[in-house]
Protein backbone atom coordinates (compact mmCIF):
# COMPACT_ATOMS: atom_id res chain seq x y z
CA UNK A 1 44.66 -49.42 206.43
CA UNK A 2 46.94 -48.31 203.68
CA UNK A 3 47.95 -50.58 200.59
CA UNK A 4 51.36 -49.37 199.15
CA UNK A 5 53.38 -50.38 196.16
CA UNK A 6 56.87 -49.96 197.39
CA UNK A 7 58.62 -52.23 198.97
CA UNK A 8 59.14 -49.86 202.19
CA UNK A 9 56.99 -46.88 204.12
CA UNK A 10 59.43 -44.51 205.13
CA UNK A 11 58.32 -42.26 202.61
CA UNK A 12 54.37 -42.56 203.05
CA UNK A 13 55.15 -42.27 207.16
CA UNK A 14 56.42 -38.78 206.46
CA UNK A 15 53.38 -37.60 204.91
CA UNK A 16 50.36 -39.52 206.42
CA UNK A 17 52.16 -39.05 209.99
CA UNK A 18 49.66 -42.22 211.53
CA UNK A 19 49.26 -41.85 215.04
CA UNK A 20 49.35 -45.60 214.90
CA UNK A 21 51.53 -48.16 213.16
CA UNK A 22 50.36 -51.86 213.68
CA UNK A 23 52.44 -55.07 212.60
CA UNK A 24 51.63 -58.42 213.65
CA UNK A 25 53.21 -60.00 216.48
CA UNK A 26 55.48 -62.70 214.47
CA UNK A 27 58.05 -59.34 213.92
CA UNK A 28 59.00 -56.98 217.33
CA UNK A 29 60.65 -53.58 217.61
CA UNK A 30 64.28 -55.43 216.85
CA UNK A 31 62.74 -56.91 213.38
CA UNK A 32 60.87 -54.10 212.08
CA UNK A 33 62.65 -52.17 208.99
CA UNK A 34 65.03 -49.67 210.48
CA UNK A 35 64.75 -46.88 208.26
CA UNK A 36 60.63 -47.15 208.74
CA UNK A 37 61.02 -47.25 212.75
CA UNK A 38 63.12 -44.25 212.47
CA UNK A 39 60.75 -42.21 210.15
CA UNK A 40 57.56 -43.48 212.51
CA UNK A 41 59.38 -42.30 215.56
CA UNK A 42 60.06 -39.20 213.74
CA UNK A 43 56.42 -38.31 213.29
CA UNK A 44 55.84 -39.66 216.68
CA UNK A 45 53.80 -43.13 215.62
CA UNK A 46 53.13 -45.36 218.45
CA UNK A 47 54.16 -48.80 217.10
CA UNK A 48 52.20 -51.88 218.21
CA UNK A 49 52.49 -55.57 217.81
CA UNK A 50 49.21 -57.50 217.75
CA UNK A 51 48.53 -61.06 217.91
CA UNK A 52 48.30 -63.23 214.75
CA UNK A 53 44.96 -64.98 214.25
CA UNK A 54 45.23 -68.39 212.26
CA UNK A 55 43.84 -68.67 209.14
CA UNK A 56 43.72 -64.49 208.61
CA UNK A 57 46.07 -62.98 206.83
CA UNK A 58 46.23 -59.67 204.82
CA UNK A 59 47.63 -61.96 201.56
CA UNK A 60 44.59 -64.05 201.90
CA UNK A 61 42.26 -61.11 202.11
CA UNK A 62 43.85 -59.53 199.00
CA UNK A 63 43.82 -62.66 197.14
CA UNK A 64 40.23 -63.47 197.96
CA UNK A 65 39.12 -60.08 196.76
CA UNK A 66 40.59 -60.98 193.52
């Protein structure tokens, strides 16, 4: 897991290279940022879409580590 201030990853992708980009399952490979799909299939990311699980959510986690 990596927290990031900007508003978009293409930059980070470039230099972390993940092997593995996860978004939840309410976006697909149509929704997802196109500059950010372009820089993760430059470094050759394999994208997945996981199932959301009610009641979790990375906003809530943040906020209840606050």
């Amino acid at each position: 897991i990596v927290v990031f201030a900007e508003p978009r990853c293409t930059d980070l992708f470039t230099k972390i290279r993940p092997d593995i980009y996860v978004k939840g399952a309410d976006y697909n490979i149509d929704t997802i940022d196109k500059e950010e799909k372009s820089a993760l299939s430059a470094v050759g990311a394999k994208i997945e879409f996981v199932e959301l699980t009610p009641g979790f959510s990375t906003t809530r986690i943040i906020a209840d580590l606050s």
